[in-house]
C-alpha atoms as a PDB file:
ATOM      1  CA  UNK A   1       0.000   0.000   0.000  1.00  0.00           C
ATOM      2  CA  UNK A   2       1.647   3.251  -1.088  1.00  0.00           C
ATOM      3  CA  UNK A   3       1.076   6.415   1.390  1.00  0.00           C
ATOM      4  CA  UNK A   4       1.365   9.783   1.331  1.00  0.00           C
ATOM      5  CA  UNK A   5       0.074  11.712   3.791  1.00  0.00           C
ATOM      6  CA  UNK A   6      -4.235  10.794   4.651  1.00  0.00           C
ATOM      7  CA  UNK A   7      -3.617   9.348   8.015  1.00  0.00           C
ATOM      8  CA  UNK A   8      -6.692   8.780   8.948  1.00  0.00           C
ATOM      9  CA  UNK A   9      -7.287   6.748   5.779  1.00  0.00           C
ATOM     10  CA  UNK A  10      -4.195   4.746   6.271  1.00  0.00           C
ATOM     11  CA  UNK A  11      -5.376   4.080   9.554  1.00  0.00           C
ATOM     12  CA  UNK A  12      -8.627   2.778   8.652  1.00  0.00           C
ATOM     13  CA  UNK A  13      -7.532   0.452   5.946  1.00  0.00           C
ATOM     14  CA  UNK A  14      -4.724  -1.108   7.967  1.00  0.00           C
ATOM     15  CA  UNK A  15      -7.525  -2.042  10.460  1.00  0.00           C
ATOM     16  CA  UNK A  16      -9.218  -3.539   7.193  1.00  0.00           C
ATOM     17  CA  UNK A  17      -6.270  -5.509   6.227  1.00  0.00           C
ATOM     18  CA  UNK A  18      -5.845  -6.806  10.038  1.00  0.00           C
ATOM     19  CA  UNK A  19      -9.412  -8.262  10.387  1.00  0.00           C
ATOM     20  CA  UNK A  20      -8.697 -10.022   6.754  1.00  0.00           C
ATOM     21  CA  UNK A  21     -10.391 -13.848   7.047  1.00  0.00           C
ATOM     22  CA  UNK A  22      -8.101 -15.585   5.160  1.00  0.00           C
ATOM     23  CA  UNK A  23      -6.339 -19.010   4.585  1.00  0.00           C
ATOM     24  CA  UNK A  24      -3.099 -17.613   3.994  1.00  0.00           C
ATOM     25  CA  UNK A  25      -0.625 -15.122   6.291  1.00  0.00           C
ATOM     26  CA  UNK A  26      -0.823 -11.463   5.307  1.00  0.00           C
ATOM     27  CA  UNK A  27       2.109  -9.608   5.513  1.00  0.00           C
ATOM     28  CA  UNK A  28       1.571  -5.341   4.823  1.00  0.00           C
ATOM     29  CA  UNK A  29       4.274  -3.643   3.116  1.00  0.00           C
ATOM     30  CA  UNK A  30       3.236  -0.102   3.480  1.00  0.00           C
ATOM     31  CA  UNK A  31       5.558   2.334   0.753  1.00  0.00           C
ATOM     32  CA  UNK A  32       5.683   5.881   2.881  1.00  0.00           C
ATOM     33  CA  UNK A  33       6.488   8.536  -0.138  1.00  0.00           C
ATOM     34  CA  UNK A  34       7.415  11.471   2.282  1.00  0.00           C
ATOM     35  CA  UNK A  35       4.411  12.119   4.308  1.00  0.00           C
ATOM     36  CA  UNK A  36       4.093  14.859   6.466  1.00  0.00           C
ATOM     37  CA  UNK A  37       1.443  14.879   8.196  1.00  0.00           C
ATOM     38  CA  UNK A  38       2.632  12.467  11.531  1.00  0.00           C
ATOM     39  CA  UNK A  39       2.420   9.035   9.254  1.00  0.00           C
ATOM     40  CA  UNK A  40       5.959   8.249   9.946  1.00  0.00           C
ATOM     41  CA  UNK A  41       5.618   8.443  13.401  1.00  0.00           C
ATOM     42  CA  UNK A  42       2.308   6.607  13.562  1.00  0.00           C
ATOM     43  CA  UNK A  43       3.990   3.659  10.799  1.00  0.00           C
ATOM     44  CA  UNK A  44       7.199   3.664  13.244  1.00  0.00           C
ATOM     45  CA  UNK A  45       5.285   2.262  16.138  1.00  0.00           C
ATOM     46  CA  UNK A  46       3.139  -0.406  14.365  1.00  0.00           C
ATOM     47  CA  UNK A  47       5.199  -3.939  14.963  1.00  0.00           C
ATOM     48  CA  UNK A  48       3.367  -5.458  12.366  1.00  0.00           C
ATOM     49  CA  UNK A  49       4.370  -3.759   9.287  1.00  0.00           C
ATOM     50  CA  UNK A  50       7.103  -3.623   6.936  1.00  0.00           C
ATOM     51  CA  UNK A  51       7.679   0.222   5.891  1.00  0.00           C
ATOM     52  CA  UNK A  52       9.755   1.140   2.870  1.00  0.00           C
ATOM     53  CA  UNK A  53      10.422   4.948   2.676  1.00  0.00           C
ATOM     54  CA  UNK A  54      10.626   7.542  -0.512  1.00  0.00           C
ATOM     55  CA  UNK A  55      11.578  10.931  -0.346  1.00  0.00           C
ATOM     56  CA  UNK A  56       7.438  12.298  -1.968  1.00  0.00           C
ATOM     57  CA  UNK A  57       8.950  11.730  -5.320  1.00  0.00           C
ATOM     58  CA  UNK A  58       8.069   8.118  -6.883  1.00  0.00           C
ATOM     59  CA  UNK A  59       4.115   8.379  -7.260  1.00  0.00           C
ATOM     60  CA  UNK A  60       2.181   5.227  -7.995  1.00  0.00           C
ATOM     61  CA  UNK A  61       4.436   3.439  -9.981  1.00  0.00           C
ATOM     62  CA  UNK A  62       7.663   4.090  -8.010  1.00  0.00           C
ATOM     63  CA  UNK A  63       5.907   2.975  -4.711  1.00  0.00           C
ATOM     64  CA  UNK A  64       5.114  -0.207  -6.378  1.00  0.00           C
ATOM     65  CA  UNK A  65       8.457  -0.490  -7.691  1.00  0.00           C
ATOM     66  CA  UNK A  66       9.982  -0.319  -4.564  1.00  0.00           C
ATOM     67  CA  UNK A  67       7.917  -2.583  -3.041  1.00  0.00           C
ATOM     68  CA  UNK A  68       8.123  -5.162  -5.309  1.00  0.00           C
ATOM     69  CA  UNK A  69      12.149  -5.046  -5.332  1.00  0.00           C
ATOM     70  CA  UNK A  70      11.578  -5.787  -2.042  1.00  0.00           C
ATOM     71  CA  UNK A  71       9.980  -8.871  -2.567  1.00  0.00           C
ATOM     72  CA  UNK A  72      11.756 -10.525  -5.094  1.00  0.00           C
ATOM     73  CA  UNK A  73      14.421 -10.398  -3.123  1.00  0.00           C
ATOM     74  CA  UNK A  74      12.645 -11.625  -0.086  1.00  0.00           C
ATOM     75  CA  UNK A  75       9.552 -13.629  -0.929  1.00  0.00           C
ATOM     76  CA  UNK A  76       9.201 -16.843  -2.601  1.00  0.00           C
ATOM     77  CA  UNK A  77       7.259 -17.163  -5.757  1.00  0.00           C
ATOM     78  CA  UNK A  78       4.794 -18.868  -4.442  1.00  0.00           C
ATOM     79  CA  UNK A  79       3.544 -15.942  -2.596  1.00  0.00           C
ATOM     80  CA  UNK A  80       0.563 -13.518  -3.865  1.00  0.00           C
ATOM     81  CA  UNK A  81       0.963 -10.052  -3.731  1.00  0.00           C
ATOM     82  CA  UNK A  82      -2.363  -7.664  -3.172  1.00  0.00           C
ATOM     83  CA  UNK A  83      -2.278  -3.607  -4.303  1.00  0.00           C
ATOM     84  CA  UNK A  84      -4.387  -1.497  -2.017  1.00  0.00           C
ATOM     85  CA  UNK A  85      -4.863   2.247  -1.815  1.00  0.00           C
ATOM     86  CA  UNK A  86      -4.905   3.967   1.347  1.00  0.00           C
ATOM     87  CA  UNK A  87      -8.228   5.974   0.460  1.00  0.00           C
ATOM     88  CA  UNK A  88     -10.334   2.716  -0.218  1.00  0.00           C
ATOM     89  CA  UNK A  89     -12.343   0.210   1.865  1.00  0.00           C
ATOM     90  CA  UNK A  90     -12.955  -3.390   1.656  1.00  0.00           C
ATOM     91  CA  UNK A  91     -14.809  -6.434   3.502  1.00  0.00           C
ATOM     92  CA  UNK A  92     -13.214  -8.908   6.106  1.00  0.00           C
ATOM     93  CA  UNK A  93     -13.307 -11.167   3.317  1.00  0.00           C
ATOM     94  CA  UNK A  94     -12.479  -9.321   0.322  1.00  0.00           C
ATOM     95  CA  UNK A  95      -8.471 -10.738   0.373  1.00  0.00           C
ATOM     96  CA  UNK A  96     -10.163 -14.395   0.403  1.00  0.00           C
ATOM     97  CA  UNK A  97     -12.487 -13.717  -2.074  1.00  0.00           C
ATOM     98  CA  UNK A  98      -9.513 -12.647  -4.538  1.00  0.00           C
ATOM     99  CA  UNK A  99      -7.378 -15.464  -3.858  1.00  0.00           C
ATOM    100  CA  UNK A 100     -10.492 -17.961  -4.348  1.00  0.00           C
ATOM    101  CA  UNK A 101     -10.908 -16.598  -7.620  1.00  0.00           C
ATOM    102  CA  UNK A 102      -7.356 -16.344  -8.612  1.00  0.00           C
ATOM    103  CA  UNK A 103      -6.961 -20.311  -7.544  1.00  0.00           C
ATOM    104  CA  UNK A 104      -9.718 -21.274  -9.749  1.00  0.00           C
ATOM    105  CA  UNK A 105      -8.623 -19.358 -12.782  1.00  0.00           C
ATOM    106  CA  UNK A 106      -5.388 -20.098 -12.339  1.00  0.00           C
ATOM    107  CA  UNK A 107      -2.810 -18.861 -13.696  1.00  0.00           C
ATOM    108  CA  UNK A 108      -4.439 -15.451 -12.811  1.00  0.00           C
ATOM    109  CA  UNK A 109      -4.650 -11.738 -12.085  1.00  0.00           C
ATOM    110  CA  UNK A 110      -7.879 -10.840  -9.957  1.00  0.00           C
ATOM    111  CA  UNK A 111      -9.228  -7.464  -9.847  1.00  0.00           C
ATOM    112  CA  UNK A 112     -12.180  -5.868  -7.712  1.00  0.00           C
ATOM    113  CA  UNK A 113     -15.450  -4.435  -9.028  1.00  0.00           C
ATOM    114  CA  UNK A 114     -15.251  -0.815  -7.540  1.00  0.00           C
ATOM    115  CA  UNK A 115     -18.301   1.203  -5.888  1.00  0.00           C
ATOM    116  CA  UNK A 116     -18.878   4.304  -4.111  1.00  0.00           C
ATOM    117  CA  UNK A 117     -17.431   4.654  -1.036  1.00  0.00           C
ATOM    118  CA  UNK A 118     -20.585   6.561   0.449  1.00  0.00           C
ATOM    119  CA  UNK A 119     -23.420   5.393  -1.729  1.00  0.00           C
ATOM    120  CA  UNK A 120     -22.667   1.890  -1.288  1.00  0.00           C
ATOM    121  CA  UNK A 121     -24.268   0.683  -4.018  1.00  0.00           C
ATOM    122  CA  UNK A 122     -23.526   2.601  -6.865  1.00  0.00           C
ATOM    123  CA  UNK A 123     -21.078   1.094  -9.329  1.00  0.00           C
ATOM    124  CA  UNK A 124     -18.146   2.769 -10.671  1.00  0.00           C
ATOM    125  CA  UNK A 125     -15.978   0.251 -12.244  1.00  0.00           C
ATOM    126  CA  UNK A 126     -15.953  -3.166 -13.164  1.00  0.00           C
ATOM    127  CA  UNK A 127     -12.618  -3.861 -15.591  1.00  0.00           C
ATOM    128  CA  UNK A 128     -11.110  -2.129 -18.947  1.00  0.00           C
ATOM    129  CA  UNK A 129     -11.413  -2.899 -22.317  1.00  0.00           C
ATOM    130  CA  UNK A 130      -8.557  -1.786 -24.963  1.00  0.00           C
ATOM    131  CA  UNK A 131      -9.244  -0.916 -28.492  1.00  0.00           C
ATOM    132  CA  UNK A 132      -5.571  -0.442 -29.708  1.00  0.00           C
ATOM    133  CA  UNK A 133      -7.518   0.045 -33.006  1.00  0.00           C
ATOM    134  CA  UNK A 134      -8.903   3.510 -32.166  1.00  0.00           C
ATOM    135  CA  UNK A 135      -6.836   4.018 -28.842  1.00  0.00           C
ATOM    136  CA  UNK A 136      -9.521   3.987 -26.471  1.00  0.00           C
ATOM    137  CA  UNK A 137      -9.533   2.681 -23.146  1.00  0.00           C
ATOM    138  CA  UNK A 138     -13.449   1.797 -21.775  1.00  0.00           C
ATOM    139  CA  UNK A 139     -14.876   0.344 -19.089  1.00  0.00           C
ATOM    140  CA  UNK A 140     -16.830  -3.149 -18.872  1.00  0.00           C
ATOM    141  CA  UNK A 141     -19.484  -0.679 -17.693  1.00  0.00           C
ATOM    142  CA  UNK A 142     -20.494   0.548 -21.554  1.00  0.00           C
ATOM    143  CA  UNK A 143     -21.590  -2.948 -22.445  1.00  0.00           C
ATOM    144  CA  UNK A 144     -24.221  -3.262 -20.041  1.00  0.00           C
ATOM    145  CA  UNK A 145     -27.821  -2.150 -21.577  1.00  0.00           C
ATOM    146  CA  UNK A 146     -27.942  -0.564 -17.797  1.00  0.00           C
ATOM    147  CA  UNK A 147     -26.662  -0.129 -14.142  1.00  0.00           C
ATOM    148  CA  UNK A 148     -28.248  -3.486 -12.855  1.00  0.00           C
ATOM    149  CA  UNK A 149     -28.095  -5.426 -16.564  1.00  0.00           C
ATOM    150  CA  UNK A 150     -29.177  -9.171 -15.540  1.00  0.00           C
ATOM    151  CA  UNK A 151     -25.863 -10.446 -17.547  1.00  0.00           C
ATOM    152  CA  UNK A 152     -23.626  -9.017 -15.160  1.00  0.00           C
ATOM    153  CA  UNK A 153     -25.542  -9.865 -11.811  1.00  0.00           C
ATOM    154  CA  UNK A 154     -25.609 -13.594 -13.201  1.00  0.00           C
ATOM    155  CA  UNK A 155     -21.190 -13.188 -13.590  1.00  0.00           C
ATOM    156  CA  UNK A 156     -19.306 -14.567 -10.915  1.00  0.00           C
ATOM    157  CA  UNK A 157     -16.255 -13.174 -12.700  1.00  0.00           C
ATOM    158  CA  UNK A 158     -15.649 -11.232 -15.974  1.00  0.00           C
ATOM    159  CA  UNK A 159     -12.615 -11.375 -17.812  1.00  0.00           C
ATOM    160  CA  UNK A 160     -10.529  -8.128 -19.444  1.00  0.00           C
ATOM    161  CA  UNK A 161      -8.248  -6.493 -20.816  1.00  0.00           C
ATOM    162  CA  UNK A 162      -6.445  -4.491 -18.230  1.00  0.00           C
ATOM    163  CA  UNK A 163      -6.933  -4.426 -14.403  1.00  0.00           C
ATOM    164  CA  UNK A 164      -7.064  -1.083 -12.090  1.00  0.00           C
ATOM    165  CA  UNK A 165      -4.335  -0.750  -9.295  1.00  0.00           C
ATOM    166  CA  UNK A 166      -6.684  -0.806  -6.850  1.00  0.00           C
ATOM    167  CA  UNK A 167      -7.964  -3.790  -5.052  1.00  0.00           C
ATOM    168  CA  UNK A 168      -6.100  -5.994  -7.345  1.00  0.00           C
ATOM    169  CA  UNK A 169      -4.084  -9.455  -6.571  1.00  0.00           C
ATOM    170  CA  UNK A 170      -1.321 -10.742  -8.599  1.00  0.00           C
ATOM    171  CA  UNK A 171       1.033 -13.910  -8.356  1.00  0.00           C
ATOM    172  CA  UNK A 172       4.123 -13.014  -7.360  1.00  0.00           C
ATOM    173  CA  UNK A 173       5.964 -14.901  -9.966  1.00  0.00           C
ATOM    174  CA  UNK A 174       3.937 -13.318 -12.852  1.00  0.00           C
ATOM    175  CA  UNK A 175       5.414  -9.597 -11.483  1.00  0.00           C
ATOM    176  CA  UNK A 176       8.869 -11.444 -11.746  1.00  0.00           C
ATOM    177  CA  UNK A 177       8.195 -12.428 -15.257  1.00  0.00           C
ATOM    178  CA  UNK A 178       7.588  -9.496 -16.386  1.00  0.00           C
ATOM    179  CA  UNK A 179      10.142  -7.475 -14.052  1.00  0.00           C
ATOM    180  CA  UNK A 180       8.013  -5.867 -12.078  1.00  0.00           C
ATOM    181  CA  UNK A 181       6.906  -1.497 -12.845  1.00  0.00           C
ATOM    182  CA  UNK A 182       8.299   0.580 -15.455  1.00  0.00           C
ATOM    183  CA  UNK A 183       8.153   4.088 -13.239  1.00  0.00           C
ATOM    184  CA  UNK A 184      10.981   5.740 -15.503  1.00  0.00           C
ATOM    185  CA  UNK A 185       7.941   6.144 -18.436  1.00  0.00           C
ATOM    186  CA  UNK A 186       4.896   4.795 -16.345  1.00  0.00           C
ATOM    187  CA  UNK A 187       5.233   6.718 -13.179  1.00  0.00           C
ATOM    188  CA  UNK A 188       1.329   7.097 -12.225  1.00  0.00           C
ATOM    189  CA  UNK A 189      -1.597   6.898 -14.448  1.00  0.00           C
ATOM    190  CA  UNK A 190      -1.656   4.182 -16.691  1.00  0.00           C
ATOM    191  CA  UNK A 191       1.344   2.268 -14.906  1.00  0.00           C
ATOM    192  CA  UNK A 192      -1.258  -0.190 -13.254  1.00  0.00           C
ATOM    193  CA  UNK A 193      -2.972  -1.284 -16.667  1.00  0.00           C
ATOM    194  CA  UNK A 194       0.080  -1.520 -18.596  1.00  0.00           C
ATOM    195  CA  UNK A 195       1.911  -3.779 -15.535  1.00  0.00           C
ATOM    196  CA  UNK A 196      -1.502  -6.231 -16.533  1.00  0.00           C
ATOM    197  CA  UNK A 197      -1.138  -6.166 -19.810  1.00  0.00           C
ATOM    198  CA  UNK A 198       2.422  -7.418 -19.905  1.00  0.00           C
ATOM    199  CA  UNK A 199       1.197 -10.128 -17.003  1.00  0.00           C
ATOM    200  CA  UNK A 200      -1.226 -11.219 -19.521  1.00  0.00           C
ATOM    201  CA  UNK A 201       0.660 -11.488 -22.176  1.00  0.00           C
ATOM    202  CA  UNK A 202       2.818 -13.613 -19.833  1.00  0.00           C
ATOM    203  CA  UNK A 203       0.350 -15.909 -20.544  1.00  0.00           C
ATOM    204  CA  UNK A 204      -2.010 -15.123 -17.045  1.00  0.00           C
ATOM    205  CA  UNK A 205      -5.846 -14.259 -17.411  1.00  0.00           C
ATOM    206  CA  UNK A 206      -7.067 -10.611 -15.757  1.00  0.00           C
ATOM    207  CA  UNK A 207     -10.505 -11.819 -14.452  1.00  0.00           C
ATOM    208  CA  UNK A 208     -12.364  -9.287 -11.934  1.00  0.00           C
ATOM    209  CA  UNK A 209     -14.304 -11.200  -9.271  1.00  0.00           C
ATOM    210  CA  UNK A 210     -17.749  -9.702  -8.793  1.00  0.00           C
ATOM    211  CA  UNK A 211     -18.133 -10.343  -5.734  1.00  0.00           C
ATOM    212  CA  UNK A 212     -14.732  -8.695  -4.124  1.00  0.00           C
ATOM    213  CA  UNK A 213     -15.991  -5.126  -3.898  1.00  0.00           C
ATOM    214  CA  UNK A 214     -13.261  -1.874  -3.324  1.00  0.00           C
ATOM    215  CA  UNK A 215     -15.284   1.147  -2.049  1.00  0.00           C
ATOM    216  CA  UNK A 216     -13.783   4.279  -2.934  1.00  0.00           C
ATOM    217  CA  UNK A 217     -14.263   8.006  -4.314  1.00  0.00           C
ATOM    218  CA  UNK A 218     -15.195   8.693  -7.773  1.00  0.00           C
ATOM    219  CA  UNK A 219     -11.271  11.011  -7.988  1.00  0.00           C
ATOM    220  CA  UNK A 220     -10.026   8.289  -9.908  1.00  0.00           C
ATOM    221  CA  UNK A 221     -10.402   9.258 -13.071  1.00  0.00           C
ATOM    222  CA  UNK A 222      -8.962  12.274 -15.185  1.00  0.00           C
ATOM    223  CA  UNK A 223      -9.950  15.350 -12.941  1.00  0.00           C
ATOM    224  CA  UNK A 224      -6.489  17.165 -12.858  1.00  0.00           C
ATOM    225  CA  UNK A 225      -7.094  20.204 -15.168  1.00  0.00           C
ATOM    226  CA  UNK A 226      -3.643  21.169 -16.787  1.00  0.00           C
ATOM    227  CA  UNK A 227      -3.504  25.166 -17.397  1.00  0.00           C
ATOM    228  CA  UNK A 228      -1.435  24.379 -20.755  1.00  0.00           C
ATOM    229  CA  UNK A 229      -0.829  22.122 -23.112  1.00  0.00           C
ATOM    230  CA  UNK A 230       2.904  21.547 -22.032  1.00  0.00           C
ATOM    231  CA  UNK A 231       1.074  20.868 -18.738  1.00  0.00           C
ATOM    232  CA  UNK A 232      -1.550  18.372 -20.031  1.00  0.00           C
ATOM    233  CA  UNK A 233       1.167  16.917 -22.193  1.00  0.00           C
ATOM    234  CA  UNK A 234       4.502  16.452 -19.725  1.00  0.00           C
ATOM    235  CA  UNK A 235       3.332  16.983 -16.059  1.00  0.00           C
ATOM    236  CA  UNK A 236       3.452  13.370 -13.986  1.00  0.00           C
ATOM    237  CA  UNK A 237      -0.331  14.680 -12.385  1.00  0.00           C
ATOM    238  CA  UNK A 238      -1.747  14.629 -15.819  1.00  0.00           C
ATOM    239  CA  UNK A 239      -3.683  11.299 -16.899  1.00  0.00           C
ATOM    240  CA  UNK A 240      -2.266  12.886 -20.415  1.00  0.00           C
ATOM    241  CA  UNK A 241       0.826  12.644 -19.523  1.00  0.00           C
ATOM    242  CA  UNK A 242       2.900  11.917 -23.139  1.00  0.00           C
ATOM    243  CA  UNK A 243       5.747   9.008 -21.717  1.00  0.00           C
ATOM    244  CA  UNK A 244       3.028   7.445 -20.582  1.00  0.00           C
ATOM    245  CA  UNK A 245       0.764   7.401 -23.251  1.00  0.00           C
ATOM    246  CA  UNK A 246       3.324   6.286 -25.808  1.00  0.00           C
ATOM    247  CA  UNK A 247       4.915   3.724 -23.548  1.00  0.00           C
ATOM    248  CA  UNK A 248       1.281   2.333 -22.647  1.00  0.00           C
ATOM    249  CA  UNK A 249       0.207   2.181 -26.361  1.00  0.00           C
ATOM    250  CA  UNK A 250       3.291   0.547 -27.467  1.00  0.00           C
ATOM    251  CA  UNK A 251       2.804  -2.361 -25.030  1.00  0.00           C
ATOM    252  CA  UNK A 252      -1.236  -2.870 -25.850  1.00  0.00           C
ATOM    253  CA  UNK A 253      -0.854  -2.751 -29.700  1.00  0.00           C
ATOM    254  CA  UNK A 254       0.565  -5.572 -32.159  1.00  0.00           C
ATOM    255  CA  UNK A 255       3.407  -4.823 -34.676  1.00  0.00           C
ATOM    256  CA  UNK A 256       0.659  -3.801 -37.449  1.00  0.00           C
ATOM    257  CA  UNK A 257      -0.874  -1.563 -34.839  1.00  0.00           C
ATOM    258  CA  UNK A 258       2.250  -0.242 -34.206  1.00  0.00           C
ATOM    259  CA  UNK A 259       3.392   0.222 -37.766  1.00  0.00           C
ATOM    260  CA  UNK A 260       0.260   2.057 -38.585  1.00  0.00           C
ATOM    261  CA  UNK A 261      -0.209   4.126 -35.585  1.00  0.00           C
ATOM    262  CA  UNK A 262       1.221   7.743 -36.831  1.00  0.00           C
ATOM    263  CA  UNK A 263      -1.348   7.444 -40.325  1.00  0.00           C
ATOM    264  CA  UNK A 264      -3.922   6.739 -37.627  1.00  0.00           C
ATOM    265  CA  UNK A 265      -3.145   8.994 -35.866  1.00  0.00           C
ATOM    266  CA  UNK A 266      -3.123  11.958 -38.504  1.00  0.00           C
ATOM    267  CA  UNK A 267      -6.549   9.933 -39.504  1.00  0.00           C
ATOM    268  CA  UNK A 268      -8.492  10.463 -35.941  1.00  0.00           C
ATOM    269  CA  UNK A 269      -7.385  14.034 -35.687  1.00  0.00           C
ATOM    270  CA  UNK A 270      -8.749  15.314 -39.294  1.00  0.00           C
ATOM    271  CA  UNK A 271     -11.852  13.147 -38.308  1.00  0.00           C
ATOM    272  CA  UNK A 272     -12.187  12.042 -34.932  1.00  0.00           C
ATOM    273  CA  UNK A 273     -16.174  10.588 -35.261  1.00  0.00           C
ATOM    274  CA  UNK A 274     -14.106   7.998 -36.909  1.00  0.00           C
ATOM    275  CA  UNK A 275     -12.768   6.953 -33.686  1.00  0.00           C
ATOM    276  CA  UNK A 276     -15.581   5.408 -32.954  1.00  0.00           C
ATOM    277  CA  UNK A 277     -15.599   2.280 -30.274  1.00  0.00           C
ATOM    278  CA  UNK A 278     -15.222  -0.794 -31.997  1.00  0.00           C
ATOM    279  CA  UNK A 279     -13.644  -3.981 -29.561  1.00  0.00           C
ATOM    280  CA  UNK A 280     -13.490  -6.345 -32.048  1.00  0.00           C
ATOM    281  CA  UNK A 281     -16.923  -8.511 -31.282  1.00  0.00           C
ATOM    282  CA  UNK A 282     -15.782  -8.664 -27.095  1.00  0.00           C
ATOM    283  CA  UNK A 283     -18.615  -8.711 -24.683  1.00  0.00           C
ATOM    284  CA  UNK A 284     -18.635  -9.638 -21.191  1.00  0.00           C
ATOM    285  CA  UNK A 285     -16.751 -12.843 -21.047  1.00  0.00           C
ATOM    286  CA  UNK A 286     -18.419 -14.407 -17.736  1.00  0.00           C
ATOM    287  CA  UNK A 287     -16.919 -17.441 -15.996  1.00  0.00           C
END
């Protein structure tokens, strides 16, 4: 779990992780990125936890990075490793309900279904779908006919192209496989989906379980507002941000999507209704 500052939040979802039901040890590895605001001191006097600290520079994908490199060094790869945020809530069984579904689908990634952390019921997220076609990134969400859509209530799990960071459990030896983050190009947004891609074209399946739930905010999506286009184009904050658009893109297209990106490119920009979604035929793949 990476941290920066949110105390209180950090707080609550170690308690979460603490009362975990499950049929294997947890171990937390909490990634401290400079906070200020008294977590260092709180983290310092918790015996249970293993605390890595950054200096407020590596974001998402340098938290994860550093936390991994600890366990490949110290873990065997037997082990599973689970991504939490600190601003998120789950179930006393959520951790059990991942690592039942990853054991079935096996060899697997498991992701969580994501809903409101106040309105408890409304659903946010459910998995990604990549058109490397038209470069568009979509939710499972847009094929339902609507919010409750009888296909999806009847899906224990639903299988995709890309998993979110958060709530999400992963064999340890598929991160080794693949090396772990990329944080030089990938340091935030869009470092999570592009570690699953490369795990599933390791040969694992990204399946979301339906049932394991992650309750969070609706922030995690593109609200920073850039006051430029340098801005929008080069600052880490900025879902935009260029590295990590190219170095995504490059790892979710095949070599004819990749030798005809720049004409399609110059295509979608003179007319962009053209970029219309198209997945190929996928629909909700339930299991």
């Amino acid at each position: 779990m990476p941290v920066f500052n949110r105390l209180d939040a950090t707080r609550q979802m170690l308690s979460r992780l603490r009362s975990q039901q499950c049929d294997e040890e947890i171990k937390i590895l909490i990634v401290n990125d400079g906070s200020t605001d008294g977590t260092a001191e709180y983290l310092s006097r918790q015996s249970d936890l293993t605390i890595i600290p950054g200096d407020g520079t590596l974001w998402w994908g340098g938290a994860i990075a550093k936390a991994l490199g600890v366990l490949f060094r110290r873990a065997p790869a037997r082990d599973w490793v689970l991504f939490v945020n600190n601003d998120s809530d789950i179930a006393d069984n959520f951790v059990q309900k991942l690592l039942d579904a990853a054991r079935i689908n096996a060899p697997a990634a498991v992701g969580s279904v994501l809903h409101h952390i106040v309105e408890r019921e409304r659903l946010l997220s459910i998995g990604t779908r990549i058109d490397a076609w038209a470069f568009l990134i979509e939710d499972v969400i847009s094929e339902m006919k609507k919010p409750d859509d009888e296909s999806l209530a009847a899906s224990q799990m639903v299988e995709v192209d890309a998993l979110s960071g958060r709530g999400v459990l992963y064999p340890l030896e598929a991160l080794k496989r693949v090396k772990g983050m990329r944080p030089r190009f990938l340091p935030h947004y869009l470092a999570d989906y592009e570690l699953s891609v490369r795990v599933k074209g390791a040969g694992y399946r990204l399946v979301v379980a339906m049932d394991a739930i992650t309750y969070s905010n609706e922030e995690f999506g593109n609200r920073y507002m850039a006051p430029s286009l340098r801005q929008k184009l080069f600052s880490i904050r900025s879902p935009a941000y260029l590295p990590a658009s190219i170095a995504f893109w490059w790892r979710s297209s095949n070599k004819l999507q990749l030798l005809t990106a720049p004409m399609r490119l110059i295509i979608y920009a003179l007319a962009p209704q053209l970029r219309q979604r198209k997945l190929h035929g996928k629909h909700l793949h339930k299991c």
